[in-house]
C-alpha atoms as a PDB file:
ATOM      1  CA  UNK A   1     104.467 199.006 -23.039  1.00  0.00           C
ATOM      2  CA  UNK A   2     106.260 201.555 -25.166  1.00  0.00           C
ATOM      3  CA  UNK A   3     108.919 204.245 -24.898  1.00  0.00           C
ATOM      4  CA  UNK A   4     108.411 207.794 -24.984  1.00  0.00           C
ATOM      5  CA  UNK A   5     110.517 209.682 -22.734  1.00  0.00           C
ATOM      6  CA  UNK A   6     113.610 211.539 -24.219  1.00  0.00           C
ATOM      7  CA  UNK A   7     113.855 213.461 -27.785  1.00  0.00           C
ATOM      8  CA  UNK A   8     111.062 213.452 -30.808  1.00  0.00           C
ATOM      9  CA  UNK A   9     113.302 210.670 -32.426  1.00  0.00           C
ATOM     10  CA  UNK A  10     113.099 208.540 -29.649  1.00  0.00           C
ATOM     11  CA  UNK A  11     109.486 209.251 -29.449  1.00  0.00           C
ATOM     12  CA  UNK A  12     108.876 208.472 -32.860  1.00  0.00           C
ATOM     13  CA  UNK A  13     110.974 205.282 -32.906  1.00  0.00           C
ATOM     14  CA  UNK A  14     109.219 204.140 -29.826  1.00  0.00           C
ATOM     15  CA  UNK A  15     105.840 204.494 -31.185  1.00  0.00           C
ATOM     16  CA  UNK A  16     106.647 201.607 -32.891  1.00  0.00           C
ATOM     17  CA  UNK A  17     106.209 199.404 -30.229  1.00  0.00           C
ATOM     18  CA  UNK A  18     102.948 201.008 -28.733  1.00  0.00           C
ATOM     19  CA  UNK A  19      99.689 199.598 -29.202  1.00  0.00           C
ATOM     20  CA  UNK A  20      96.887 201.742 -30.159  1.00  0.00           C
ATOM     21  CA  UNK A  21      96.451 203.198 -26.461  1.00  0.00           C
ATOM     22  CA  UNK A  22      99.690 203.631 -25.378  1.00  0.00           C
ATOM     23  CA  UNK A  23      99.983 205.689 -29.007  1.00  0.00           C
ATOM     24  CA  UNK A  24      96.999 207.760 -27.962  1.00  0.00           C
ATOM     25  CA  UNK A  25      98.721 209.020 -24.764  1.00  0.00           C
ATOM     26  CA  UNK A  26     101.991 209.653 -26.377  1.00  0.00           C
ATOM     27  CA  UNK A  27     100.603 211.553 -28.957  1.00  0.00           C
ATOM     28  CA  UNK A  28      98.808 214.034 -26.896  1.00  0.00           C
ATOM     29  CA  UNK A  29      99.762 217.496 -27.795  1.00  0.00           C
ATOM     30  CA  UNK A  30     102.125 216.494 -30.464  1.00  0.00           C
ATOM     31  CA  UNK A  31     100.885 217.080 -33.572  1.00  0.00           C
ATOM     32  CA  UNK A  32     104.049 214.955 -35.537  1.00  0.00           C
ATOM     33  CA  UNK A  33     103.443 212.148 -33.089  1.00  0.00           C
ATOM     34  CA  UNK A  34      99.106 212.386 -34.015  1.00  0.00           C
ATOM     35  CA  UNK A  35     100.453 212.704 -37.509  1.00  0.00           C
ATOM     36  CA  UNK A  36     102.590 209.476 -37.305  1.00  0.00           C
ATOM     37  CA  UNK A  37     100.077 207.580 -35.192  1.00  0.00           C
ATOM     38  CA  UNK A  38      97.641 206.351 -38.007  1.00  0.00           C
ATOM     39  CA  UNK A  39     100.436 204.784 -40.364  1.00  0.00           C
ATOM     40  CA  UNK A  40     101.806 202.549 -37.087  1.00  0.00           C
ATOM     41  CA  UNK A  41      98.707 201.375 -36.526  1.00  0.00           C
ATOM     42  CA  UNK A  42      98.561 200.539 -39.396  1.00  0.00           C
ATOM     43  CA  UNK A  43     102.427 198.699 -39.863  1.00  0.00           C
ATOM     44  CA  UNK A  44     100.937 197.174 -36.317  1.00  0.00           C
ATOM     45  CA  UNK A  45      97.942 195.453 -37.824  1.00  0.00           C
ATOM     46  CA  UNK A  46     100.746 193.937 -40.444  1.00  0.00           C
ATOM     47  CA  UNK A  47     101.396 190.752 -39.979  1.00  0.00           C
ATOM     48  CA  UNK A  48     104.332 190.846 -41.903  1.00  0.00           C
ATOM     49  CA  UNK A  49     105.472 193.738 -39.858  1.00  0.00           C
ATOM     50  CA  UNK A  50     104.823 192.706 -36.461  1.00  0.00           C
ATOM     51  CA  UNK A  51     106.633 189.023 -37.331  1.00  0.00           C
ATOM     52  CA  UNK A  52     109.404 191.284 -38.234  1.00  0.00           C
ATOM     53  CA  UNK A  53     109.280 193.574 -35.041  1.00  0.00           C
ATOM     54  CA  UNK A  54     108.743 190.207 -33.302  1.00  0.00           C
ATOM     55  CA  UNK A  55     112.094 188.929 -34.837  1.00  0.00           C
ATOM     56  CA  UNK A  56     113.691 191.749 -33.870  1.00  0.00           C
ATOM     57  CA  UNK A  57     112.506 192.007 -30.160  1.00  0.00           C
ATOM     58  CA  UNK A  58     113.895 188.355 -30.032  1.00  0.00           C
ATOM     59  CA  UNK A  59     117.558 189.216 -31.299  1.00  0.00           C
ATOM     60  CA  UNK A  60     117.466 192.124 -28.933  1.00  0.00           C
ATOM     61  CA  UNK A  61     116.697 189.698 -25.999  1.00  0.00           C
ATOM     62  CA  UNK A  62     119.426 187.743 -27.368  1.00  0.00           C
ATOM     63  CA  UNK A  63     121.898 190.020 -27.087  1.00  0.00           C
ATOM     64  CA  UNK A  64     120.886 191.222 -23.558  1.00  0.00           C
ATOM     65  CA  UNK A  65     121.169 187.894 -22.393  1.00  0.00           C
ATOM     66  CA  UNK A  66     124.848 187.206 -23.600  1.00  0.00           C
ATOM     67  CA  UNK A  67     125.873 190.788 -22.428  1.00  0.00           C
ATOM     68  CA  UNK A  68     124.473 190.005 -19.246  1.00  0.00           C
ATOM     69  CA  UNK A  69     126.321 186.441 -18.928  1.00  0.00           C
ATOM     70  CA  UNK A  70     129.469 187.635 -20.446  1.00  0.00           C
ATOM     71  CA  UNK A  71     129.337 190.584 -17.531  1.00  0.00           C
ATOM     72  CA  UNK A  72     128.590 188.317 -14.766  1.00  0.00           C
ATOM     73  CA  UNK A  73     131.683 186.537 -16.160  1.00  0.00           C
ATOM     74  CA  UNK A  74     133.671 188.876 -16.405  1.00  0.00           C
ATOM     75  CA  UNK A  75     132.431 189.889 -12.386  1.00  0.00           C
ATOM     76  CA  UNK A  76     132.999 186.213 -11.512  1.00  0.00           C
ATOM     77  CA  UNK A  77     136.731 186.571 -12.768  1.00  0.00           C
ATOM     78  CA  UNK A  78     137.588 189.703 -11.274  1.00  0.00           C
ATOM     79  CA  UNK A  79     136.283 188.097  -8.115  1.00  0.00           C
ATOM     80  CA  UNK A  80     138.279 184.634  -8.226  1.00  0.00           C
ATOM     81  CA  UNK A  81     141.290 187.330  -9.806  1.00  0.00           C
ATOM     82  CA  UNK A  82     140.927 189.191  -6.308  1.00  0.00           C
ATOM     83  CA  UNK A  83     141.167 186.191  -3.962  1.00  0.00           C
ATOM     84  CA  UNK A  84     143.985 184.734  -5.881  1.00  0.00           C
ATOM     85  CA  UNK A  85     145.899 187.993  -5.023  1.00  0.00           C
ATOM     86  CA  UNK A  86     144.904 188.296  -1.526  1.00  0.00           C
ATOM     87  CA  UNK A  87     146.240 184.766  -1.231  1.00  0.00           C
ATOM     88  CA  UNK A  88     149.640 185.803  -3.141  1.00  0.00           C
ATOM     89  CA  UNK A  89     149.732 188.077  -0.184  1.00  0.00           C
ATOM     90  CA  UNK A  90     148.574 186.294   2.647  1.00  0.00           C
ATOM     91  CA  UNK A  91     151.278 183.768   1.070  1.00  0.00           C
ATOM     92  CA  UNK A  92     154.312 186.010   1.218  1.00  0.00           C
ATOM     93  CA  UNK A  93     153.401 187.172   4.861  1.00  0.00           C
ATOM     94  CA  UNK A  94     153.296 183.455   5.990  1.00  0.00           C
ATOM     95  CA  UNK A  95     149.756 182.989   6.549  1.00  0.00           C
ATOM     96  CA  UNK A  96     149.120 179.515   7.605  1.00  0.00           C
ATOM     97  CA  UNK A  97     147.010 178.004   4.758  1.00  0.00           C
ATOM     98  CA  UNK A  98     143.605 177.439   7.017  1.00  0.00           C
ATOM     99  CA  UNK A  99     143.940 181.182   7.322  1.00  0.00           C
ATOM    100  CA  UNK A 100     143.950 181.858   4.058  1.00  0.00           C
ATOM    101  CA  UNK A 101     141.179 179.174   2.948  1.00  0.00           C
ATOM    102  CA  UNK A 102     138.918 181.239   5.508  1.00  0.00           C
ATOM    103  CA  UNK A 103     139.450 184.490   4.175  1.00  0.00           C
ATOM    104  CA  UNK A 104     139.240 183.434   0.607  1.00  0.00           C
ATOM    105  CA  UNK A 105     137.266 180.707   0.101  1.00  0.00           C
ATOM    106  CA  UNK A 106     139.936 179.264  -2.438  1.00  0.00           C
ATOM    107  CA  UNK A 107     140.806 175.322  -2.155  1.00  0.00           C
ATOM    108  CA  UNK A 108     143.621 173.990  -0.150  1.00  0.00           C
ATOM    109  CA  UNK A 109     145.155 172.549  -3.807  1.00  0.00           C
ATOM    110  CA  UNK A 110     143.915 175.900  -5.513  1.00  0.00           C
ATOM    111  CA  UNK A 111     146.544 177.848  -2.922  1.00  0.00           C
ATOM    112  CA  UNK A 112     149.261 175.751  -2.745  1.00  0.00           C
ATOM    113  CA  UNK A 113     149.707 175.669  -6.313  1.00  0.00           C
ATOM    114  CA  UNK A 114     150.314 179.547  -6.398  1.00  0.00           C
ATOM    115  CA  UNK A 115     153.688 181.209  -7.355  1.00  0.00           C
END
Protein backbone atom coordinates (compact mmCIF):
# COMPACT_ATOMS: atom_id res chain seq x y z
CA UNK A 1 0.00 0.00 0.00
CA UNK A 2 1.28 3.43 -0.93
CA UNK A 3 0.47 7.09 -0.41
CA UNK A 4 -0.88 9.37 -2.82
CA UNK A 5 -3.28 11.73 -1.51
CA UNK A 6 -2.10 15.39 -0.85
CA UNK A 7 0.46 17.60 -3.10
CA UNK A 8 2.73 16.30 -6.28
CA UNK A 9 5.64 16.03 -3.66
CA UNK A 10 3.89 13.84 -1.56
CA UNK A 11 2.81 11.95 -4.54
CA UNK A 12 6.11 11.59 -5.82
CA UNK A 13 7.72 10.65 -2.49
CA UNK A 14 5.05 8.10 -1.98
CA UNK A 15 5.56 6.38 -5.16
CA UNK A 16 8.35 5.11 -3.57
CA UNK A 17 6.69 2.73 -1.65
CA UNK A 18 4.16 1.49 -4.39
CA UNK A 19 4.56 -1.60 -6.15
CA UNK A 20 4.13 -1.71 -9.78
CA UNK A 21 0.14 -1.59 -9.54
CA UNK A 22 -0.45 0.66 -7.00
CA UNK A 23 2.12 3.01 -9.32
CA UNK A 24 -0.13 2.37 -12.29
CA UNK A 25 -3.21 3.85 -10.54
CA UNK A 26 -1.42 6.76 -9.11
CA UNK A 27 -0.04 7.70 -12.17
CA UNK A 28 -3.16 7.96 -14.12
CA UNK A 29 -3.49 11.28 -15.72
CA UNK A 30 -0.28 12.58 -14.42
CA UNK A 31 2.12 12.75 -16.83
CA UNK A 32 5.25 13.63 -14.04
CA UNK A 33 3.98 10.74 -11.98
CA UNK A 34 3.99 8.23 -15.64
CA UNK A 35 7.28 9.98 -16.14
CA UNK A 36 8.68 8.99 -12.67
CA UNK A 37 7.05 5.57 -12.64
CA UNK A 38 9.65 3.57 -14.79
CA UNK A 39 12.87 4.69 -12.73
CA UNK A 40 10.97 3.37 -9.23
CA UNK A 41 10.37 0.37 -10.63
CA UNK A 42 13.28 0.18 -11.34
CA UNK A 43 15.06 1.46 -7.63
CA UNK A 44 12.16 -1.27 -6.53
CA UNK A 45 13.67 -4.23 -8.31
CA UNK A 46 17.11 -3.03 -6.38
CA UNK A 47 18.00 -5.01 -3.92
CA UNK A 48 20.22 -2.66 -2.55
CA UNK A 49 17.46 -0.17 -2.59
CA UNK A 50 14.65 -1.96 -1.20
CA UNK A 51 17.15 -3.30 1.89
CA UNK A 52 17.59 0.33 2.30
CA UNK A 53 13.80 1.35 2.11
CA UNK A 54 13.40 -1.77 4.28
CA UNK A 55 15.86 -0.23 6.88
CA UNK A 56 14.19 2.71 6.81
CA UNK A 57 10.51 1.45 7.19
CA UNK A 58 12.02 -0.33 10.33
CA UNK A 59 13.47 2.94 12.05
CA UNK A 60 10.21 4.58 11.22
CA UNK A 61 8.32 1.77 13.14
CA UNK A 62 10.78 2.39 15.73
CA UNK A 63 10.09 5.63 16.36
CA UNK A 64 6.25 5.21 16.26
CA UNK A 65 6.50 2.75 18.79
CA UNK A 66 8.49 4.88 21.42
CA UNK A 67 6.25 7.97 20.58
CA UNK A 68 3.41 5.90 21.20
CA UNK A 69 4.79 4.45 24.69
CA UNK A 70 6.26 7.67 25.75
CA UNK A 71 2.47 9.22 25.08
CA UNK A 72 0.68 6.57 26.85
CA UNK A 73 3.16 7.55 29.61
CA UNK A 74 2.84 10.62 29.64
CA UNK A 75 -1.42 9.82 29.67
CA UNK A 76 -0.72 7.35 32.50
CA UNK A 77 0.93 10.29 34.56
CA UNK A 78 -1.47 12.87 33.97
CA UNK A 79 -3.96 10.27 35.11
CA UNK A 80 -2.20 9.07 38.50
CA UNK A 81 -1.27 13.31 38.58
CA UNK A 82 -5.21 13.80 38.57
CA UNK A 83 -6.17 11.35 41.33
CA UNK A 84 -3.39 12.48 43.50
CA UNK A 85 -5.07 15.97 43.38
CA UNK A 86 -8.54 14.91 43.79
CA UNK A 87 -7.24 13.15 46.88
CA UNK A 88 -5.31 16.49 48.07
CA UNK A 89 -8.84 17.68 47.96
CA UNK A 90 -10.94 15.11 49.18
CA UNK A 91 -8.08 15.32 52.01
CA UNK A 92 -8.55 18.93 53.01
CA UNK A 93 -12.46 18.53 53.05
CA UNK A 94 -12.09 15.54 55.51
CA UNK A 95 -13.03 12.77 53.39
CA UNK A 96 -12.79 9.62 55.29
CA UNK A 97 -9.99 7.64 53.53
CA UNK A 98 -12.42 4.58 52.20
CA UNK A 99 -14.05 7.48 50.44
CA UNK A 100 -11.34 8.57 48.84
CA UNK A 101 -9.79 4.98 47.91
CA UNK A 102 -13.29 4.54 46.05
CA UNK A 103 -13.22 7.51 44.09
CA UNK A 104 -9.61 7.24 43.20
CA UNK A 105 -8.46 4.04 43.11
CA UNK A 106 -5.14 5.20 44.93
CA UNK A 107 -3.76 2.84 47.91
CA UNK A 108 -4.59 3.35 51.48
CA UNK A 109 -0.46 3.97 52.05
CA UNK A 110 -0.39 5.91 48.60
CA UNK A 111 -3.03 8.60 50.40
CA UNK A 112 -1.93 8.82 53.64
CA UNK A 113 1.43 9.70 52.68
CA UNK A 114 0.14 12.95 50.89
CA UNK A 115 0.96 16.55 52.06
Amino acid sequence: MCYNEGNQEYKILGALSCNEEELNNISKNDKLLEKFKGEVIRMNKDKKFANFMDQEEEAKKLRNTLMAEATMEGVEQGEKNSKIEIALNMKKDKVDIDTIIKYTNLSKEEIENLK
